[in-house]
PDB file of N, CA and C in Angstrom:
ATOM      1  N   UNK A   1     -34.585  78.917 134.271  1.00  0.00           N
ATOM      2  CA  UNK A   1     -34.714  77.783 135.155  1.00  0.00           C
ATOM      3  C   UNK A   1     -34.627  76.464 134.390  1.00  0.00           C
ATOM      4  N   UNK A   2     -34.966  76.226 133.588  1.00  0.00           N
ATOM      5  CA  UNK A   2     -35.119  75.393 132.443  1.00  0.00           C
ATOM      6  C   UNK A   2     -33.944  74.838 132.098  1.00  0.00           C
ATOM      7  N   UNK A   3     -33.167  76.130 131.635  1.00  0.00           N
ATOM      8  CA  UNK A   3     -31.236  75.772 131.628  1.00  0.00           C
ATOM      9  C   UNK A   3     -30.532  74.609 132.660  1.00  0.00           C
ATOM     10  N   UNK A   4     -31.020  75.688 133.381  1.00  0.00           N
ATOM     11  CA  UNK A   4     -30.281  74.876 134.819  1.00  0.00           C
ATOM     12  C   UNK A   4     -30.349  73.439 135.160  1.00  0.00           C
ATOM     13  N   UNK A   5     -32.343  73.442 135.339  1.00  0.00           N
ATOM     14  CA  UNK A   5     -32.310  72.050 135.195  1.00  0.00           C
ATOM     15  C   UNK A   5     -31.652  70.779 134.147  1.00  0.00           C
ATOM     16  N   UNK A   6     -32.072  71.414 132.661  1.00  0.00           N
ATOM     17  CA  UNK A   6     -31.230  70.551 132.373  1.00  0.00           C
ATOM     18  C   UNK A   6     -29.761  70.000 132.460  1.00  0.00           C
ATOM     19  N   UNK A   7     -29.021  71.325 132.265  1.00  0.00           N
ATOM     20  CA  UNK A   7     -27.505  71.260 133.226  1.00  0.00           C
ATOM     21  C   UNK A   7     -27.595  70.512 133.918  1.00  0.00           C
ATOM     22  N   UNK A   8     -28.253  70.218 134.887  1.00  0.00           N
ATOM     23  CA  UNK A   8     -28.203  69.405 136.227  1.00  0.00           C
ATOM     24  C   UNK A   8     -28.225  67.737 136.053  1.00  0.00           C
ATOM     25  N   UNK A   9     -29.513  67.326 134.763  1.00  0.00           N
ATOM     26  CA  UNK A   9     -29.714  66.119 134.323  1.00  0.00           C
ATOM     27  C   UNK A   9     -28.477  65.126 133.707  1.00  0.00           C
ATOM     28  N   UNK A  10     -28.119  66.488 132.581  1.00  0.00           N
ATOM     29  CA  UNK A  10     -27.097  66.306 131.840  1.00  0.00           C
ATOM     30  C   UNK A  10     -25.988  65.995 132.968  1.00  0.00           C
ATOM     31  N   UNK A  11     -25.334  66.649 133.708  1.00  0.00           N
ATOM     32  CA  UNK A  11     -24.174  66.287 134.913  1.00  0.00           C
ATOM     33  C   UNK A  11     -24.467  64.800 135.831  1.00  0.00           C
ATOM     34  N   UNK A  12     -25.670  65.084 136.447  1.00  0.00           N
ATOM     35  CA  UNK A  12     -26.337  63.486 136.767  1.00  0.00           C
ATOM     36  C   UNK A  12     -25.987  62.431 135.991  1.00  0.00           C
ATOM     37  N   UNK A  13     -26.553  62.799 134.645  1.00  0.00           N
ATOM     38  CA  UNK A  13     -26.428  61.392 133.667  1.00  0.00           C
ATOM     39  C   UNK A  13     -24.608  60.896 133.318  1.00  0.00           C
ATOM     40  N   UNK A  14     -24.247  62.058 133.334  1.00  0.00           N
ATOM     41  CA  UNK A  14     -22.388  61.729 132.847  1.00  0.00           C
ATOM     42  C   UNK A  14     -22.118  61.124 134.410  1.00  0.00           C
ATOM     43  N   UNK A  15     -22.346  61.529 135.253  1.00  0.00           N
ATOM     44  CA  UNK A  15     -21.992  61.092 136.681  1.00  0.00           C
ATOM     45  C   UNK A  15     -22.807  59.756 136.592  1.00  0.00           C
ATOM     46  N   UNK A  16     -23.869  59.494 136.605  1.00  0.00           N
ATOM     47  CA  UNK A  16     -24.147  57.906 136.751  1.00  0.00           C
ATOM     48  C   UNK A  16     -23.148  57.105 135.546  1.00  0.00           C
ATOM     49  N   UNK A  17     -23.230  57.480 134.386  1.00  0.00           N
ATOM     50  CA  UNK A  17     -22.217  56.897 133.472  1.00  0.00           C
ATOM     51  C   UNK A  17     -21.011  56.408 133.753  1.00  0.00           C
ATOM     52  N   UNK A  18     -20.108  57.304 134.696  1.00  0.00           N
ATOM     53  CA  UNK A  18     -18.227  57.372 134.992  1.00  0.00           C
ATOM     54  C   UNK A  18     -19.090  56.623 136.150  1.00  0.00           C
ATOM     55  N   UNK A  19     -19.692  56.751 136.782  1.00  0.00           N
ATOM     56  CA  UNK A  19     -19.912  55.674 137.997  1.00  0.00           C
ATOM     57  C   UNK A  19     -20.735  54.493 137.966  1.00  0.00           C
ATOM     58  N   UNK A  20     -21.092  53.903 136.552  1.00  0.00           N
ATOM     59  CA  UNK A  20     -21.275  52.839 136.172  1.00  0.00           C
ATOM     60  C   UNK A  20     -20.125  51.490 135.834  1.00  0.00           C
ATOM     61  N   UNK A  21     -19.500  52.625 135.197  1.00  0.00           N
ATOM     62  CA  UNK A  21     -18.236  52.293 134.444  1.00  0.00           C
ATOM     63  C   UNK A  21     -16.862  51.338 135.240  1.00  0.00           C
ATOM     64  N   UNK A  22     -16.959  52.619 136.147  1.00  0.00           N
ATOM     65  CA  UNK A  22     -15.407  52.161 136.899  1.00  0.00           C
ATOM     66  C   UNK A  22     -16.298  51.315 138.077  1.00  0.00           C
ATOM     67  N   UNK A  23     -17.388  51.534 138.931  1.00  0.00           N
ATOM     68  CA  UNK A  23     -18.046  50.519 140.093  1.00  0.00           C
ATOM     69  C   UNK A  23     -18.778  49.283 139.141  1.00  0.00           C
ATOM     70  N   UNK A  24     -19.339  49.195 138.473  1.00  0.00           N
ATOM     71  CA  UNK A  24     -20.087  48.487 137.997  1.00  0.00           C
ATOM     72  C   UNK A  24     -19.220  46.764 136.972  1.00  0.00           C
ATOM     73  N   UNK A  25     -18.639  47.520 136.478  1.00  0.00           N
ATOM     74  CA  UNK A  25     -17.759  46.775 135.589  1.00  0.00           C
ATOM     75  C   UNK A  25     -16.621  46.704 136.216  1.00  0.00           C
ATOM     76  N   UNK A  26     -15.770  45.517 136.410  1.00  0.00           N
ATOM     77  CA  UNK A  26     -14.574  45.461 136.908  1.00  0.00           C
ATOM     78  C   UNK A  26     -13.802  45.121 135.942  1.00  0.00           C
ATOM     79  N   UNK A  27     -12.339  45.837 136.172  1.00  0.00           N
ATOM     80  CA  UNK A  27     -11.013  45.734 134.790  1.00  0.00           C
ATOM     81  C   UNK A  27     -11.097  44.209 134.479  1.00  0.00           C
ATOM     82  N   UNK A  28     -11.198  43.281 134.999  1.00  0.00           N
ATOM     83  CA  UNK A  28     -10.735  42.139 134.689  1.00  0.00           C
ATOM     84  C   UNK A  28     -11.670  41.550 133.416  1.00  0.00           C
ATOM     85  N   UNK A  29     -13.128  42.011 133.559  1.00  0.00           N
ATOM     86  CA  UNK A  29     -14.268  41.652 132.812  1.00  0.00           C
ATOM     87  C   UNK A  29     -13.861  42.370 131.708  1.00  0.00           C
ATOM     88  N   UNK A  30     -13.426  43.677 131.486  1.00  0.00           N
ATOM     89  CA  UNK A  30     -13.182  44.135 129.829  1.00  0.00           C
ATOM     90  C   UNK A  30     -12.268  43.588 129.088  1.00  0.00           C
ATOM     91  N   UNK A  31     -12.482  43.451 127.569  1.00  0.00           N
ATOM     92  CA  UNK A  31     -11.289  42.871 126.799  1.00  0.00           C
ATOM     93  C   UNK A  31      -9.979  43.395 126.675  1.00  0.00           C
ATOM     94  N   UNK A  32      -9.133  42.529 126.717  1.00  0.00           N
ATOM     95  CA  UNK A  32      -7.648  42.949 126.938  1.00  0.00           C
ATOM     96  C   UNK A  32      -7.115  43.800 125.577  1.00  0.00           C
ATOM     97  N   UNK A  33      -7.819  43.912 124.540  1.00  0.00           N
ATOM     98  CA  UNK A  33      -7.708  45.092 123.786  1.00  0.00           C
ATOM     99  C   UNK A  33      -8.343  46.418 124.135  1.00  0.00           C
ATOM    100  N   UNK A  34      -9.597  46.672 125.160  1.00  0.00           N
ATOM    101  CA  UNK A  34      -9.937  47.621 125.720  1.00  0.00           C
ATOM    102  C   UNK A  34      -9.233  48.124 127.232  1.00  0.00           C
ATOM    103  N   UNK A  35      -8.755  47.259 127.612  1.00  0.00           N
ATOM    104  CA  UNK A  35      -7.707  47.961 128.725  1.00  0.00           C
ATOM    105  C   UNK A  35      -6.134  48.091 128.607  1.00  0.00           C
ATOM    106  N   UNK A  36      -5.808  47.668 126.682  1.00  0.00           N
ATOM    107  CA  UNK A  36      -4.685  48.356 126.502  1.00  0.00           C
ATOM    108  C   UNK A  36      -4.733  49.861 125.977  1.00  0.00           C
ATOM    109  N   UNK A  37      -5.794  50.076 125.646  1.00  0.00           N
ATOM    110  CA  UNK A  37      -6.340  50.994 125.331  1.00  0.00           C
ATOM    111  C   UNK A  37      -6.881  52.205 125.453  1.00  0.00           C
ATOM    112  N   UNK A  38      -6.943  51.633 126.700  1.00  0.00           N
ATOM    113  CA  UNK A  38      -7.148  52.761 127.925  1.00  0.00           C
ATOM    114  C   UNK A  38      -6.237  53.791 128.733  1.00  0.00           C
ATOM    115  N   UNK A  39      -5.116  53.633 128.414  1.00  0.00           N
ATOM    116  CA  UNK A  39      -3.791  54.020 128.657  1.00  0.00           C
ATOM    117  C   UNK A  39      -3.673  55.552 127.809  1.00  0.00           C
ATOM    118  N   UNK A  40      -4.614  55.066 126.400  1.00  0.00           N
ATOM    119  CA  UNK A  40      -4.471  56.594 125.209  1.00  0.00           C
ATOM    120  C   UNK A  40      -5.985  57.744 125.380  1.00  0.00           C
ATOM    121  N   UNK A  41      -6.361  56.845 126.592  1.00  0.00           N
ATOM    122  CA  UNK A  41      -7.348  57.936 126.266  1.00  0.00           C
ATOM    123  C   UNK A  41      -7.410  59.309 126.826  1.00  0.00           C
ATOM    124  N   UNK A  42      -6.553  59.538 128.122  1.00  0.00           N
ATOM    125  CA  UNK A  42      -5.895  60.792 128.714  1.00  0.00           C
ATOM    126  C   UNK A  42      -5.596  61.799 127.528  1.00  0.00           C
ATOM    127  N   UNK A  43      -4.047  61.302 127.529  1.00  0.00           N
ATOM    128  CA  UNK A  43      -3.055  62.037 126.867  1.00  0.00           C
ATOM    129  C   UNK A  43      -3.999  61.806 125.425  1.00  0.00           C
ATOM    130  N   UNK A  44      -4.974  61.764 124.655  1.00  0.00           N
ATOM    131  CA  UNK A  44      -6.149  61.754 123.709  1.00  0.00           C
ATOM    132  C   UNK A  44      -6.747  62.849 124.085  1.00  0.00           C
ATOM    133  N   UNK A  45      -7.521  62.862 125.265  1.00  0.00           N
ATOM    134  CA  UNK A  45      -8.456  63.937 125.327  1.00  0.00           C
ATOM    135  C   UNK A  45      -7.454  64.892 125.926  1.00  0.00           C
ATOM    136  N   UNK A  46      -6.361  65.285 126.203  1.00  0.00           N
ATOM    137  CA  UNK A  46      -5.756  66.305 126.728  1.00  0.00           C
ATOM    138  C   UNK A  46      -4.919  67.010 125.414  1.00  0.00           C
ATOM    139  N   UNK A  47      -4.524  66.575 124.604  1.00  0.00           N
ATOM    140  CA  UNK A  47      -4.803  66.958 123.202  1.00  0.00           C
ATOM    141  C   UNK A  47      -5.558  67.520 122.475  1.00  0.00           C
ATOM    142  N   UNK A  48      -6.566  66.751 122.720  1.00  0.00           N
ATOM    143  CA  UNK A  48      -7.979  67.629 122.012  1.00  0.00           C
ATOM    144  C   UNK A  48      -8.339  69.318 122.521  1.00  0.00           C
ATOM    145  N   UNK A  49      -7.916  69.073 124.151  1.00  0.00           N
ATOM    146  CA  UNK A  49      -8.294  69.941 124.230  1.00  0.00           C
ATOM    147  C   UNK A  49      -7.499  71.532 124.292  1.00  0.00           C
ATOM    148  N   UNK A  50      -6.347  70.753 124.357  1.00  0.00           N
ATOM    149  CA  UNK A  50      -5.303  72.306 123.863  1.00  0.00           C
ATOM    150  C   UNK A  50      -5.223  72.176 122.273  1.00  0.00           C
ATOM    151  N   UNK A  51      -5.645  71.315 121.279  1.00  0.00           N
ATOM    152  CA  UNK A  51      -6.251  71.506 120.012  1.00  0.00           C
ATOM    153  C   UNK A  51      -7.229  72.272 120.229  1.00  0.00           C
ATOM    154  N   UNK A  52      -8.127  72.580 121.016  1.00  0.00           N
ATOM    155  CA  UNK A  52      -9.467  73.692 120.499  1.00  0.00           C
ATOM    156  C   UNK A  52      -9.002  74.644 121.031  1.00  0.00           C
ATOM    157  N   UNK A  53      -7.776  74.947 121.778  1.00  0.00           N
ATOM    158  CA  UNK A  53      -7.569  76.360 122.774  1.00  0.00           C
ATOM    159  C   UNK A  53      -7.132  76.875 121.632  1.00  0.00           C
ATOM    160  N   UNK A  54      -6.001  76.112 121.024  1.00  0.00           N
ATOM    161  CA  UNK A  54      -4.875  76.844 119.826  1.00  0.00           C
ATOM    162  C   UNK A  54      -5.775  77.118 119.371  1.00  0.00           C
ATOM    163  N   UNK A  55      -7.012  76.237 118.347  1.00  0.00           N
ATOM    164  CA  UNK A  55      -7.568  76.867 117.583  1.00  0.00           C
ATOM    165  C   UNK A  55      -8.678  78.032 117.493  1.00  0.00           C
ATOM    166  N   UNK A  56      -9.213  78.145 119.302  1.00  0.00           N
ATOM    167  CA  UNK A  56      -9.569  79.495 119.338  1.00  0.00           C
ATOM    168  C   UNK A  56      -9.013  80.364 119.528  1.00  0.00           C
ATOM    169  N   UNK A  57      -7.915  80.496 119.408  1.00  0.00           N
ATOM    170  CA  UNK A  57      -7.135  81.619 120.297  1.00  0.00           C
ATOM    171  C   UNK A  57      -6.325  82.118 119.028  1.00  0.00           C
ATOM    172  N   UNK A  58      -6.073  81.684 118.418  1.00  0.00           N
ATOM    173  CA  UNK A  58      -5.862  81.641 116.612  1.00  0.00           C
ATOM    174  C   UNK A  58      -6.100  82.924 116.038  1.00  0.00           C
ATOM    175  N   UNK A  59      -7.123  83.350 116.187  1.00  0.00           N
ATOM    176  CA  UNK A  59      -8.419  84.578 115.985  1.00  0.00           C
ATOM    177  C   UNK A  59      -7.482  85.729 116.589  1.00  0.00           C
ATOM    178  N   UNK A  60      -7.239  85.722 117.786  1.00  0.00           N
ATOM    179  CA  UNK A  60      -7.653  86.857 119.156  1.00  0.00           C
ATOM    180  C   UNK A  60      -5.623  87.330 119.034  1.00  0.00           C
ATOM    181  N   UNK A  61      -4.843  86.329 119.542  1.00  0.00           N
ATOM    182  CA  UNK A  61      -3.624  86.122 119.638  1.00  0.00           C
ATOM    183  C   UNK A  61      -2.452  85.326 119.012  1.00  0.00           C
ATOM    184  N   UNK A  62      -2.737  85.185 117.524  1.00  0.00           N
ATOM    185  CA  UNK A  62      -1.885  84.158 117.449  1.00  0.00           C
ATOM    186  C   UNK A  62      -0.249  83.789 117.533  1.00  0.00           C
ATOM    187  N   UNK A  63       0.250  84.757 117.808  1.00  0.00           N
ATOM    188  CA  UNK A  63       1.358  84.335 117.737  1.00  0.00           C
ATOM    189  C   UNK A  63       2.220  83.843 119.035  1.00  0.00           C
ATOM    190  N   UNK A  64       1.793  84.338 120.063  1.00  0.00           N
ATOM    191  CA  UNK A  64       2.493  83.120 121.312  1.00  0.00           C
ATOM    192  C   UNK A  64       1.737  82.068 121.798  1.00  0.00           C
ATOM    193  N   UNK A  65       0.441  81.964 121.576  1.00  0.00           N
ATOM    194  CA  UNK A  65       0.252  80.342 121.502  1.00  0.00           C
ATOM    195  C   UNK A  65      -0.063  79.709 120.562  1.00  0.00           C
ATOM    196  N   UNK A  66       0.208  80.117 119.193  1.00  0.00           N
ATOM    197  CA  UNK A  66       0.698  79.027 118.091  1.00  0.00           C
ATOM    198  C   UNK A  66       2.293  78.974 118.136  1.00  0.00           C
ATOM    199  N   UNK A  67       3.046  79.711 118.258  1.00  0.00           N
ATOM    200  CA  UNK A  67       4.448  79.474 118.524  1.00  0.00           C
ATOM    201  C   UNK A  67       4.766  78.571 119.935  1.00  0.00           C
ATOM    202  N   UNK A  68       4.344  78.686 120.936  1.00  0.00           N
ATOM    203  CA  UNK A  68       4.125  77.640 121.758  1.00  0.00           C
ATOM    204  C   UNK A  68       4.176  76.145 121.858  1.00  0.00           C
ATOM    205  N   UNK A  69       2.558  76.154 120.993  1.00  0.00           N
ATOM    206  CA  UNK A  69       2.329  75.125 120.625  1.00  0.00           C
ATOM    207  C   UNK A  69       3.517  74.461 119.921  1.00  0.00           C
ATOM    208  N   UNK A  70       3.567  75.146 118.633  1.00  0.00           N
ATOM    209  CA  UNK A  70       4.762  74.423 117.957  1.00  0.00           C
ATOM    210  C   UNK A  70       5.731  74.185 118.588  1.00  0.00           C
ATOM    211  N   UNK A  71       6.489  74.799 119.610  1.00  0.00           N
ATOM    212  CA  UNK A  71       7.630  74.437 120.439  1.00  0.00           C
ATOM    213  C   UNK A  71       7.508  73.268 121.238  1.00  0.00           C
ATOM    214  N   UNK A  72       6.399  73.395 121.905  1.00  0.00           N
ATOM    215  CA  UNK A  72       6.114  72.166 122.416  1.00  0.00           C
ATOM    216  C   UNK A  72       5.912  70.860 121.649  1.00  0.00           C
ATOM    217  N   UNK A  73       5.672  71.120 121.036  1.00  0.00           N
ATOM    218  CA  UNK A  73       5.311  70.085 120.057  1.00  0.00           C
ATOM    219  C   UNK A  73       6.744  69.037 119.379  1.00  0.00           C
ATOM    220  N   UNK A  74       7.083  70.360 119.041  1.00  0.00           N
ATOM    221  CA  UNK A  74       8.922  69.584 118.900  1.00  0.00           C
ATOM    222  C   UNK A  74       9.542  69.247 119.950  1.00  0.00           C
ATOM    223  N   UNK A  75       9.435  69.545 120.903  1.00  0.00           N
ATOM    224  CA  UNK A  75      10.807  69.288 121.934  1.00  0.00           C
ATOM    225  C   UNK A  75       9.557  67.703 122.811  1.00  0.00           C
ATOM    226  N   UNK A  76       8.105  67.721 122.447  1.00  0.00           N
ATOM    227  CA  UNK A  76       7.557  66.563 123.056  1.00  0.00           C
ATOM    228  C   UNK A  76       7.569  65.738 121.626  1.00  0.00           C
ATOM    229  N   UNK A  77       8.316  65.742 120.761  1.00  0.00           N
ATOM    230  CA  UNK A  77       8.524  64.960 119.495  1.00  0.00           C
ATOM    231  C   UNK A  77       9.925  64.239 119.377  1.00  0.00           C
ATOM    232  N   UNK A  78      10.467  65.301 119.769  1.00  0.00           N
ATOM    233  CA  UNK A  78      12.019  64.661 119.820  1.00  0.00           C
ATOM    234  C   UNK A  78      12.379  64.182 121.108  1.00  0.00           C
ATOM    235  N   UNK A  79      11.622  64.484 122.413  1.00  0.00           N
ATOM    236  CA  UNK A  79      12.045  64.490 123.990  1.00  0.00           C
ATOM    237  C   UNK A  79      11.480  62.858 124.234  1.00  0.00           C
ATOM    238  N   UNK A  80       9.759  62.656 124.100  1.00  0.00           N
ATOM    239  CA  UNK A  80       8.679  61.567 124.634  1.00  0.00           C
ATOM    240  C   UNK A  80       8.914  62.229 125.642  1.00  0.00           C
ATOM    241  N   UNK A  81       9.239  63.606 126.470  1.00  0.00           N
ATOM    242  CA  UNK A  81       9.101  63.558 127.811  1.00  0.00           C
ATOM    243  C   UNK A  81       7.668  64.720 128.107  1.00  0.00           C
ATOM    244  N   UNK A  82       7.082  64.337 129.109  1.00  0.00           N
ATOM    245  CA  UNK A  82       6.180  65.254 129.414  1.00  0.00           C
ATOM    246  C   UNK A  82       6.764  66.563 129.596  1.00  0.00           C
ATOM    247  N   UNK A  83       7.500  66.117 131.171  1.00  0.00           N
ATOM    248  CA  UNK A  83       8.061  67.658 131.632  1.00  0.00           C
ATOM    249  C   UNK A  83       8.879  68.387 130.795  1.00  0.00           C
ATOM    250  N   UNK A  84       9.617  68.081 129.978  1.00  0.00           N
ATOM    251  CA  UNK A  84      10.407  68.858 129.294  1.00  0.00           C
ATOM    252  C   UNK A  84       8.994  69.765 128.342  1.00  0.00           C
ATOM    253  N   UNK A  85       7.867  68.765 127.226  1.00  0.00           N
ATOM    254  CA  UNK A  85       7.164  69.441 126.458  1.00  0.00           C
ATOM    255  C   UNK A  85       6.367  70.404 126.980  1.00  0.00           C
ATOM    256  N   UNK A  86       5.801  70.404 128.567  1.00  0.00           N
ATOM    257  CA  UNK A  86       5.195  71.086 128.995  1.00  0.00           C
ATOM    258  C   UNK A  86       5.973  72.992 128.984  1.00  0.00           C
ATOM    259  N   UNK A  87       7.364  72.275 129.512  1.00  0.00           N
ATOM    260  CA  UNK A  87       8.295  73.332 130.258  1.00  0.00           C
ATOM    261  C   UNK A  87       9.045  74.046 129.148  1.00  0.00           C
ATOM    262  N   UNK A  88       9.101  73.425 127.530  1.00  0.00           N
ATOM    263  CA  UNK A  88       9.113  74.159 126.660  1.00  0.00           C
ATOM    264  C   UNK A  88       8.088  75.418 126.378  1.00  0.00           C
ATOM    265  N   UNK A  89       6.918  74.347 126.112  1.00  0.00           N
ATOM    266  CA  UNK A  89       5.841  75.543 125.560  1.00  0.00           C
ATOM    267  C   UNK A  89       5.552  76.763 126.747  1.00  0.00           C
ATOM    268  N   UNK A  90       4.945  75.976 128.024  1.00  0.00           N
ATOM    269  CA  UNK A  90       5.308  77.114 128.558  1.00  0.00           C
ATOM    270  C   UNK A  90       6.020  78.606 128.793  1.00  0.00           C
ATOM    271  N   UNK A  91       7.719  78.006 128.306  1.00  0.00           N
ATOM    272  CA  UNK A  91       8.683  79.076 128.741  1.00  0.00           C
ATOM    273  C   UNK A  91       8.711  80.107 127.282  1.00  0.00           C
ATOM    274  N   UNK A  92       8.225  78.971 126.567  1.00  0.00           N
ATOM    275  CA  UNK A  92       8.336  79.818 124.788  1.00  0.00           C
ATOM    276  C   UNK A  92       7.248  80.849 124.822  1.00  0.00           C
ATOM    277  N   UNK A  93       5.703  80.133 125.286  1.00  0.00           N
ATOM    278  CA  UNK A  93       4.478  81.327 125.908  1.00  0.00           C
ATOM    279  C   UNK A  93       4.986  82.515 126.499  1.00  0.00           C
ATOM    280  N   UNK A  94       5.681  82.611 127.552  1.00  0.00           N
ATOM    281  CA  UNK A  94       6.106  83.796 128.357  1.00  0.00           C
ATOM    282  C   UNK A  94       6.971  84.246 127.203  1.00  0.00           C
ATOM    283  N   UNK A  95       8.082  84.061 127.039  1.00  0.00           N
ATOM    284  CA  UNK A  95       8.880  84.729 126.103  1.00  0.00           C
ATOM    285  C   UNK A  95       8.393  85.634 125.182  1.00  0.00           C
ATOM    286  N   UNK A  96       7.423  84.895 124.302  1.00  0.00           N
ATOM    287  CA  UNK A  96       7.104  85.394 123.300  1.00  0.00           C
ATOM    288  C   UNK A  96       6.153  86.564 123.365  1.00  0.00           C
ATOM    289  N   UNK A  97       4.957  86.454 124.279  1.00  0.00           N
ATOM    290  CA  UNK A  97       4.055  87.123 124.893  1.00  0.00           C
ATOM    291  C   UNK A  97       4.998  88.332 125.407  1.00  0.00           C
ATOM    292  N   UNK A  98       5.749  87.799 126.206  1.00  0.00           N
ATOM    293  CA  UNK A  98       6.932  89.416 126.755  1.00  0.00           C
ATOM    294  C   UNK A  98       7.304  90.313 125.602  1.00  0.00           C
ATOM    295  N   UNK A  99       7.858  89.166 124.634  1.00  0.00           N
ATOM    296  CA  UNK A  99       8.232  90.278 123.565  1.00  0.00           C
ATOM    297  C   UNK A  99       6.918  91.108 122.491  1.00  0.00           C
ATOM    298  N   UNK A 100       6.055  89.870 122.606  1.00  0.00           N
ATOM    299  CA  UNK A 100       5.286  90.869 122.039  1.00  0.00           C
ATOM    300  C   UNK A 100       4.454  92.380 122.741  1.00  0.00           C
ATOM    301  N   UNK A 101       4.523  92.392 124.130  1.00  0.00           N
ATOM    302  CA  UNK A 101       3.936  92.996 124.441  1.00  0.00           C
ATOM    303  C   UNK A 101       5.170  94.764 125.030  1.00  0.00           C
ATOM    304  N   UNK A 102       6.265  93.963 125.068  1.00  0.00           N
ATOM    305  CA  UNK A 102       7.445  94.957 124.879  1.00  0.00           C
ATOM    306  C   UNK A 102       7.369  95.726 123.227  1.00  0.00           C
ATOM    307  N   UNK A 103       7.324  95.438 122.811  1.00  0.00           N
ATOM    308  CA  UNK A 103       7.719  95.899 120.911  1.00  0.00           C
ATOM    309  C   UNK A 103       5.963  97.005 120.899  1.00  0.00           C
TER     310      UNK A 103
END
């Protein structure tokens, strides 16, 4: 019970936070180096977090989603396009996964 509650505090408190943030403060009031800035923090944390997938998954499977990754990685290196980097790694995931699980 203990868990939970805190779970609950912890979610409360991030929720009053993101709803401090964006109601409380209006864009115009932050510095114009913090709302150019704001643009990296997505595609930042969406990084990070297929950085910790690769790197758990590292262990268990590595070879179609570190080959993946890397595919994606090049074709969103040489592309700047989302859909293409997505629709690389993706299609390289299936592929590779097929073959490994064919062999």
């Amino acid at each position: 019970m203990k868990v939970v509650l805190v779970l609950l505090l912890v979610a409360v408190a991030t929720w009053m936070l993101r709803v401090a943030l964006i109601a409380v403060v209006p864009p115009e009031r932050l510095p114009e180096w913090v709302r150019t800035r704001l643009g990296d923090v997505a595609p930042a944390a969406f990084a990070a977090m297929i950085a910790v997938h690769l790197g758990n998954s590292a262990a268990v499977a590595p070879a179609p989603t570190l080959v993946a990754g890397g595919a994606a990685a090049l074709a969103g290196w040489r592309t700047r396009n989302p859909i293409v980097t997505v629709t690389v790694g993706l299609a390289t995931f299936v592929l590779v996964d097929l073959l490994a699980v064919a062999t």
